[in-house]
C-alpha atoms as a PDB file:
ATOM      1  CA  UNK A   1    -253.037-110.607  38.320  1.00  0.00           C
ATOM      2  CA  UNK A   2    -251.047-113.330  40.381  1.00  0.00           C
ATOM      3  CA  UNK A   3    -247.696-112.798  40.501  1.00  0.00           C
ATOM      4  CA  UNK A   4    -245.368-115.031  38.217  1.00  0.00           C
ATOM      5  CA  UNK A   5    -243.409-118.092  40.344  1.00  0.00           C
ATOM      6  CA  UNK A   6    -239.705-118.269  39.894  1.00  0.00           C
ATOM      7  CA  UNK A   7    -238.740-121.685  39.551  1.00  0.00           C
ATOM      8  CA  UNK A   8    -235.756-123.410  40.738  1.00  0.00           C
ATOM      9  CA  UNK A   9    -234.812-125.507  37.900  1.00  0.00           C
ATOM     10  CA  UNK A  10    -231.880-128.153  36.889  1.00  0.00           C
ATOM     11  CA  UNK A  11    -230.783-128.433  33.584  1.00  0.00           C
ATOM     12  CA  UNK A  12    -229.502-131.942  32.349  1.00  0.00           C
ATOM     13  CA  UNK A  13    -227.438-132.045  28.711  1.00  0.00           C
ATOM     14  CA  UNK A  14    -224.309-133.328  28.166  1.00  0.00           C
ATOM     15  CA  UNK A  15    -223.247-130.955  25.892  1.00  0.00           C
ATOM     16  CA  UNK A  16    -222.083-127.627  27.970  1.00  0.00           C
ATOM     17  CA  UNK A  17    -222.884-125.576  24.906  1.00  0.00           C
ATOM     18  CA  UNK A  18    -226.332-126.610  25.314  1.00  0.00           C
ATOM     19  CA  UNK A  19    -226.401-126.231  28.548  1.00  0.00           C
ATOM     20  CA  UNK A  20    -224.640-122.552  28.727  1.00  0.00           C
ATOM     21  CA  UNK A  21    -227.655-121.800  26.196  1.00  0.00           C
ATOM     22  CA  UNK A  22    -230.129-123.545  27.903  1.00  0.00           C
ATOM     23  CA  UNK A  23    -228.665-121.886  31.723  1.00  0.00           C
ATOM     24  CA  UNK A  24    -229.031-118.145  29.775  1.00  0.00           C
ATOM     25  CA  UNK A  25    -232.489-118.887  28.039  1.00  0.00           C
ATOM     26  CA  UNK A  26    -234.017-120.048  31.447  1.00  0.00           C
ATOM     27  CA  UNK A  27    -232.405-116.533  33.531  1.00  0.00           C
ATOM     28  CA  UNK A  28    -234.415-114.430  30.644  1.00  0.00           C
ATOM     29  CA  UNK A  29    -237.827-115.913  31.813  1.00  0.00           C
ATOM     30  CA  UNK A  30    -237.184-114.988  35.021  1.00  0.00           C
ATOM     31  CA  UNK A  31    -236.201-118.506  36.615  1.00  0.00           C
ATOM     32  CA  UNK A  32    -233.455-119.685  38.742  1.00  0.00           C
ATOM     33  CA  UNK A  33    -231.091-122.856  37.380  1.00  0.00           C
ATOM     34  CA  UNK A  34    -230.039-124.146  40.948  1.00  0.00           C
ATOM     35  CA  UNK A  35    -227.719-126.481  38.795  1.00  0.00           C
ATOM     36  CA  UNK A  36    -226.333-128.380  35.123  1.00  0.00           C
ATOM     37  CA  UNK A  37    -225.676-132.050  35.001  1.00  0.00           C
ATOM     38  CA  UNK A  38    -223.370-133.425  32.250  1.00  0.00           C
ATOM     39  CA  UNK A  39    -224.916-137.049  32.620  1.00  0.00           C
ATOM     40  CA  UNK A  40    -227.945-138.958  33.937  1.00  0.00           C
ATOM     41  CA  UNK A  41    -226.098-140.087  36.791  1.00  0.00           C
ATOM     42  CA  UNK A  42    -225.341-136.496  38.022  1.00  0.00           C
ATOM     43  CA  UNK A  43    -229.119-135.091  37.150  1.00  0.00           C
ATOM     44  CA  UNK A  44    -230.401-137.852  38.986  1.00  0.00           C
ATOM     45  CA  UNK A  45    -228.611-137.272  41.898  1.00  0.00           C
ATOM     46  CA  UNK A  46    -228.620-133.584  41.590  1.00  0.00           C
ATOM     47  CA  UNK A  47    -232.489-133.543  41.450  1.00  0.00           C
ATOM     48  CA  UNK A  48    -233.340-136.086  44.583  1.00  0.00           C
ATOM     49  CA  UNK A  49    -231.195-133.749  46.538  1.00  0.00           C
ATOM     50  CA  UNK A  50    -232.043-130.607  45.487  1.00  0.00           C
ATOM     51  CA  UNK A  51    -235.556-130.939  44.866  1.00  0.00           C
ATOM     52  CA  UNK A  52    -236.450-128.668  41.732  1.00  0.00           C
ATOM     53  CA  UNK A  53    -239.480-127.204  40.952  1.00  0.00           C
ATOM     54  CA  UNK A  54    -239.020-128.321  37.399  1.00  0.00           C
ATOM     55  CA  UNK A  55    -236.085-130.534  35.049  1.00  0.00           C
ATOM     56  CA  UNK A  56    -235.012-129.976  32.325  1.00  0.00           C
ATOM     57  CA  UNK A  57    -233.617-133.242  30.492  1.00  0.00           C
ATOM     58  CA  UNK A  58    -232.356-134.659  27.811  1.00  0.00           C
ATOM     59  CA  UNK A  59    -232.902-137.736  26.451  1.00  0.00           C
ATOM     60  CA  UNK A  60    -229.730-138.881  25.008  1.00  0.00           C
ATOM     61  CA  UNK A  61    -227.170-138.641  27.660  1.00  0.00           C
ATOM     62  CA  UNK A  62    -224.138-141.003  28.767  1.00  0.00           C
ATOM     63  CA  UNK A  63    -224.408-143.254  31.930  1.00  0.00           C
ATOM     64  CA  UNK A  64    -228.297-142.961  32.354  1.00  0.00           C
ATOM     65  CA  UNK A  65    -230.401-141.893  29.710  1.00  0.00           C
ATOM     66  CA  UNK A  66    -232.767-139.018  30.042  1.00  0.00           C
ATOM     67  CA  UNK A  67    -235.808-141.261  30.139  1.00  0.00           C
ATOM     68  CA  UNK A  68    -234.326-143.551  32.990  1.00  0.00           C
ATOM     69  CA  UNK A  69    -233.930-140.534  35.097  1.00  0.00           C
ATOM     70  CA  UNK A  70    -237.338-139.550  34.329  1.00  0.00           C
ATOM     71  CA  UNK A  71    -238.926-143.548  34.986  1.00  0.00           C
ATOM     72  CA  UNK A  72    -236.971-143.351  38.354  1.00  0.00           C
ATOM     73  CA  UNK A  73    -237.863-139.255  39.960  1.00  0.00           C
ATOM     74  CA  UNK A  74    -241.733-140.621  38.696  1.00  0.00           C
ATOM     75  CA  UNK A  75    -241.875-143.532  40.606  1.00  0.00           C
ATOM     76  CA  UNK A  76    -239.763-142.191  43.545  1.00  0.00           C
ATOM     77  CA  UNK A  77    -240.444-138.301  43.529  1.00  0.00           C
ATOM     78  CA  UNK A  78    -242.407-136.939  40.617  1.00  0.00           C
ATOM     79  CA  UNK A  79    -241.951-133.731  39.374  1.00  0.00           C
ATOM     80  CA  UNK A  80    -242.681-131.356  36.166  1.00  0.00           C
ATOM     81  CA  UNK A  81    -239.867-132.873  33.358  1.00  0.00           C
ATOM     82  CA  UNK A  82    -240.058-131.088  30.053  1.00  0.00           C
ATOM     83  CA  UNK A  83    -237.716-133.567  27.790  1.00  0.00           C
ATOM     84  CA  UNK A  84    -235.144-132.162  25.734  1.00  0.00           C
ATOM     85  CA  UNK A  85    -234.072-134.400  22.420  1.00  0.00           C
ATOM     86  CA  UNK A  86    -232.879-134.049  18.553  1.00  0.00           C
ATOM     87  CA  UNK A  87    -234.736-136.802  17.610  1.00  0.00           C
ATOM     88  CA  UNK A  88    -238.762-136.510  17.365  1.00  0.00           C
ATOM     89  CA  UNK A  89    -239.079-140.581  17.960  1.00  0.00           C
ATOM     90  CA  UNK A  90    -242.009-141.941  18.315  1.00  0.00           C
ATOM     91  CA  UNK A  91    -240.786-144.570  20.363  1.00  0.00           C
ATOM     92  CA  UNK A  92    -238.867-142.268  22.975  1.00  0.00           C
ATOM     93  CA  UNK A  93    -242.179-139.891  22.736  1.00  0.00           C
ATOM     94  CA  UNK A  94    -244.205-142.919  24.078  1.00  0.00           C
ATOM     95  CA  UNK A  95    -242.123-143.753  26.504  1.00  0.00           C
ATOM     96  CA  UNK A  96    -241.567-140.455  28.025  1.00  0.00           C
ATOM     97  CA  UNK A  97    -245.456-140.116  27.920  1.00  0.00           C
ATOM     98  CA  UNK A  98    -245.234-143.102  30.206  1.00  0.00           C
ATOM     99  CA  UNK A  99    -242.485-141.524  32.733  1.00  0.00           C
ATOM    100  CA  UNK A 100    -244.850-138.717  33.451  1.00  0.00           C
ATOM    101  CA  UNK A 101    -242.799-136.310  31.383  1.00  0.00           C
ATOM    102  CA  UNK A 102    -244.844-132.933  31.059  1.00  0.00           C
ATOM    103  CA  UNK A 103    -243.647-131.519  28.041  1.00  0.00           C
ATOM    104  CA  UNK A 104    -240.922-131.749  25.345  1.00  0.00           C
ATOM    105  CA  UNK A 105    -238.732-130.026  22.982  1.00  0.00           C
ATOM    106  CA  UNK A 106    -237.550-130.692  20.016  1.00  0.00           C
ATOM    107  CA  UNK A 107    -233.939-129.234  19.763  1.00  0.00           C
ATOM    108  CA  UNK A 108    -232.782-126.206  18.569  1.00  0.00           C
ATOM    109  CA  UNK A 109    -234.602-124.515  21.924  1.00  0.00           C
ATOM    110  CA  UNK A 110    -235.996-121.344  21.782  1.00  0.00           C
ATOM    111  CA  UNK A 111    -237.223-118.700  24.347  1.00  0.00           C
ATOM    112  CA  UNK A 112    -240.274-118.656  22.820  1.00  0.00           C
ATOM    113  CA  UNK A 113    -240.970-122.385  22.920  1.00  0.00           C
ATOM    114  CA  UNK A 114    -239.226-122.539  26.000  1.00  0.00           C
ATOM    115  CA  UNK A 115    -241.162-120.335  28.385  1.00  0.00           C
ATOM    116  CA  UNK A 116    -245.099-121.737  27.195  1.00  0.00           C
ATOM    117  CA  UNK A 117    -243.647-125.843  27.828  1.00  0.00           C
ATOM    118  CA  UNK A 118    -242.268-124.838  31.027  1.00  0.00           C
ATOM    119  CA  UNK A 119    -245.771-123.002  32.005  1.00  0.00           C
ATOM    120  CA  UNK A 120    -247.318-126.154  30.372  1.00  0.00           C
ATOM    121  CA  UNK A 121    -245.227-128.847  32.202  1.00  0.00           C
ATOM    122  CA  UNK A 122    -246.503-126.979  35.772  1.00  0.00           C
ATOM    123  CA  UNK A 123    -250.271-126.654  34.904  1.00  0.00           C
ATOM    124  CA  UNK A 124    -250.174-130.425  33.721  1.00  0.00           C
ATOM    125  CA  UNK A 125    -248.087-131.329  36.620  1.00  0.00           C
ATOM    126  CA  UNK A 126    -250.778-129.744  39.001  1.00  0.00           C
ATOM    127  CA  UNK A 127    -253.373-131.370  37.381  1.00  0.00           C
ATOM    128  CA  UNK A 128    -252.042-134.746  37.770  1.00  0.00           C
ATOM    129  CA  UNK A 129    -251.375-134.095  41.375  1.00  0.00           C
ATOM    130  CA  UNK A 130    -255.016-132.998  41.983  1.00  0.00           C
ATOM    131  CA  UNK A 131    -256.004-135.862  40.040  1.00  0.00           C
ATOM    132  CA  UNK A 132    -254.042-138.110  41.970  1.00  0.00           C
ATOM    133  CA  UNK A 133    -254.966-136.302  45.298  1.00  0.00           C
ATOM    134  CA  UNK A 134    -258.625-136.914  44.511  1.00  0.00           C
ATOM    135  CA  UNK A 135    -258.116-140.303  43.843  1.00  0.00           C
ATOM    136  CA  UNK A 136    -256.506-141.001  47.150  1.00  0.00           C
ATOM    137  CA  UNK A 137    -259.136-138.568  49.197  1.00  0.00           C
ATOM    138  CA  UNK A 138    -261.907-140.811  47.284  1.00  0.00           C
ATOM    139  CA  UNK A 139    -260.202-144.131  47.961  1.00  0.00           C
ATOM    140  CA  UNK A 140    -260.391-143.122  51.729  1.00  0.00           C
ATOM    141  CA  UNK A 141    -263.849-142.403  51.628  1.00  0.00           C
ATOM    142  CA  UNK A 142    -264.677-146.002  50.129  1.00  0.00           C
ATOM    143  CA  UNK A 143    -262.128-147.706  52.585  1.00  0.00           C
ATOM    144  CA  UNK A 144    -263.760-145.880  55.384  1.00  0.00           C
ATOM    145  CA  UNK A 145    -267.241-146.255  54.762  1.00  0.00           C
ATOM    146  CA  UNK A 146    -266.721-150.172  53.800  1.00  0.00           C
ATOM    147  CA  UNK A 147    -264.918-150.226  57.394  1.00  0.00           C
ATOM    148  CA  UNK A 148    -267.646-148.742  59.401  1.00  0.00           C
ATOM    149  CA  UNK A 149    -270.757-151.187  57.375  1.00  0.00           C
ATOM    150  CA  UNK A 150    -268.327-153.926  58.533  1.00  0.00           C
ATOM    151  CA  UNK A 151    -268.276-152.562  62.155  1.00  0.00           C
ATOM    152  CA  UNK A 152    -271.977-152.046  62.121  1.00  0.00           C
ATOM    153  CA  UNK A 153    -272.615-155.698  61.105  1.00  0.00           C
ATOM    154  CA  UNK A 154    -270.901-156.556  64.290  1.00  0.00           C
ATOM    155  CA  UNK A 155    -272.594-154.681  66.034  1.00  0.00           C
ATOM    156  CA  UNK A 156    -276.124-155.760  64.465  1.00  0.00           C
ATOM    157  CA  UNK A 157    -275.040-159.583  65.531  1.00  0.00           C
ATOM    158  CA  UNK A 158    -275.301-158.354  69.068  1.00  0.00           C
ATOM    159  CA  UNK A 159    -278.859-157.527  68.469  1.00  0.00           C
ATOM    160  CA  UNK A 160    -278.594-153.689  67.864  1.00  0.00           C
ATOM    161  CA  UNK A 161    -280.547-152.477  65.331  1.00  0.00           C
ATOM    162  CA  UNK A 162    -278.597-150.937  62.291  1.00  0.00           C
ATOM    163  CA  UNK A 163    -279.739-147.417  63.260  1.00  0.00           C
ATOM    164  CA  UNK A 164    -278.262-147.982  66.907  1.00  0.00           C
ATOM    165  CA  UNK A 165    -275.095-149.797  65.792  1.00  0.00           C
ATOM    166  CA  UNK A 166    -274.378-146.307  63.917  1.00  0.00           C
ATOM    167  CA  UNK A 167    -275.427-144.639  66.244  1.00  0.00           C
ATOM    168  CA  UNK A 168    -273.363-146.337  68.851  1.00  0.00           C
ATOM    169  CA  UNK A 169    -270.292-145.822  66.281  1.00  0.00           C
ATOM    170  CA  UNK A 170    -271.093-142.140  66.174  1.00  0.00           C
ATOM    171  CA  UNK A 171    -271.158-142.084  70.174  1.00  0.00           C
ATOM    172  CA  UNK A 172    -267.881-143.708  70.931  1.00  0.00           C
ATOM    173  CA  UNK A 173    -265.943-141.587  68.199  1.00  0.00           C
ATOM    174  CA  UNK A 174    -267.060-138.380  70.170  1.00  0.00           C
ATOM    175  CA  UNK A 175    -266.649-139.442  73.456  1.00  0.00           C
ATOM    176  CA  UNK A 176    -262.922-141.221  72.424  1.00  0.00           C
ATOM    177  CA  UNK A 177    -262.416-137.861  70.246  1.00  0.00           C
ATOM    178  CA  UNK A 178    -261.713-140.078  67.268  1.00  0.00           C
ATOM    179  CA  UNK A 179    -262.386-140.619  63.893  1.00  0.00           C
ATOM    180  CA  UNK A 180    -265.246-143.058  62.698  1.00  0.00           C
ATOM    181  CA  UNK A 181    -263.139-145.574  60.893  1.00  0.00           C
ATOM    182  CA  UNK A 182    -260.613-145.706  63.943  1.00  0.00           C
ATOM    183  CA  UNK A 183    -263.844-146.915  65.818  1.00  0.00           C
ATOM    184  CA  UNK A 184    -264.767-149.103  63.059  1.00  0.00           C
ATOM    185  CA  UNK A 185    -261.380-150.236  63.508  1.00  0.00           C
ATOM    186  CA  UNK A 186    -261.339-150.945  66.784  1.00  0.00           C
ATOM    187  CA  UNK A 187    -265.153-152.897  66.489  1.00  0.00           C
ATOM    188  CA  UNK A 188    -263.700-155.140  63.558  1.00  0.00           C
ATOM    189  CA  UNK A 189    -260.521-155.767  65.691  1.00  0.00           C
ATOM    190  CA  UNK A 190    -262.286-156.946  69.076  1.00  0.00           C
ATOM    191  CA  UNK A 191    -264.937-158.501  66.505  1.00  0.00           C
ATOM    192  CA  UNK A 192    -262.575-160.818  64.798  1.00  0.00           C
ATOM    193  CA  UNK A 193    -261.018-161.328  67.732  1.00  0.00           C
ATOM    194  CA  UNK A 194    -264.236-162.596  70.065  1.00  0.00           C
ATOM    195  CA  UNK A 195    -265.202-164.600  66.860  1.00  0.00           C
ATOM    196  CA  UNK A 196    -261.853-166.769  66.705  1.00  0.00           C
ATOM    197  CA  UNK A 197    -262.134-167.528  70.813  1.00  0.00           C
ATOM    198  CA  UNK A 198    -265.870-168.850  70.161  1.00  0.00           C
END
């Protein structure tokens, strides 16, 4: 069986109450709090420097709001966010679907809600990452292969044949020890280039 992570984690409430409770509940499951924030301000600053694995946050906070902080670490560093609120509002559910927010708690917060959302916030959090991962590996792949028919049309305009001009592609990237689309590259480059001093 794989061994469980220990998380680094910041908790964001601006009630200390809450976030003694919260700081005690999060130590039972066997996770670190690397540090509390009273405000929105502080957990947003707190979190870009520190980097958690995971944030804990509330919604209703002074200064910045919980969901703020959560629209801003998406768009600049995303990371797991399981959001903590009193209020079950449709309205602030929505939008912290739309902030990337991986889980969320309805206050009072038990252990035993506690510890499945945070292990459901990091397997929905990986997934997204894949997701997006895959997205960007296949968006490559298009890019590239779009670049190198491009570079072969060239090449075909000089009277190769389309099997040579790949060929010729394939050649140049081995003996330049580069990549296809850097040769496609270069072709398109050189290409465009010859074509505006005709």
């Amino acid at each position: 069986m794989a061994e469980k992570k220990i998380l680094r984690i910041i908790i964001a409430d601006d009630e200390a109450v809450i976030r003694m409770g919260l700081k005690a509940l999060v130590g039972s499951l066997g996770h670190q709090v690397v540090e509390t924030a009273a405000n929105g301000l502080d957990a947003l600053e707190k979190t870009r420097r520190l980097k958690p694995d995971l944030l804990l946050l509330d919604i209703k906070m002074p200064g910045l709001d919980g969901l703020t902080v959560a629209e801003t670490l998406a768009a600049e560093a995303p990371l797991p966010i399981v959001m903590l609120t009193a209020f079950s509002d449709k309205a602030l559910i929505e939008r912290a679907a739309n902030a990337s927010v991986m889980g969320y708690l309805v206050k009072p917060i038990h252990e035993g809600k506690l510890g499945p959302m945070i292990e459901i916030a990091m397997t929905r959090f990986e997934a997204m990452q894949a997701t997006a991962r895959e997205a960007y590996k296949l968006r490559h792949q298009l890019e590239t292969r779009e670049l190198i028919d491009a570079a072969k049309k060239i090449l075909i305009a000089t009277g190769l044949s389309e099997a040579e001009a790949y060929s010729r592609l394939q050649m140049t990237a081995r003996e330049k020890r580069c990549t296809m689309r850097e040769v496609a590259e270069a072709v398109i480059m050189v290409g465009g280039k010859s074509a505006a001093n005709d």
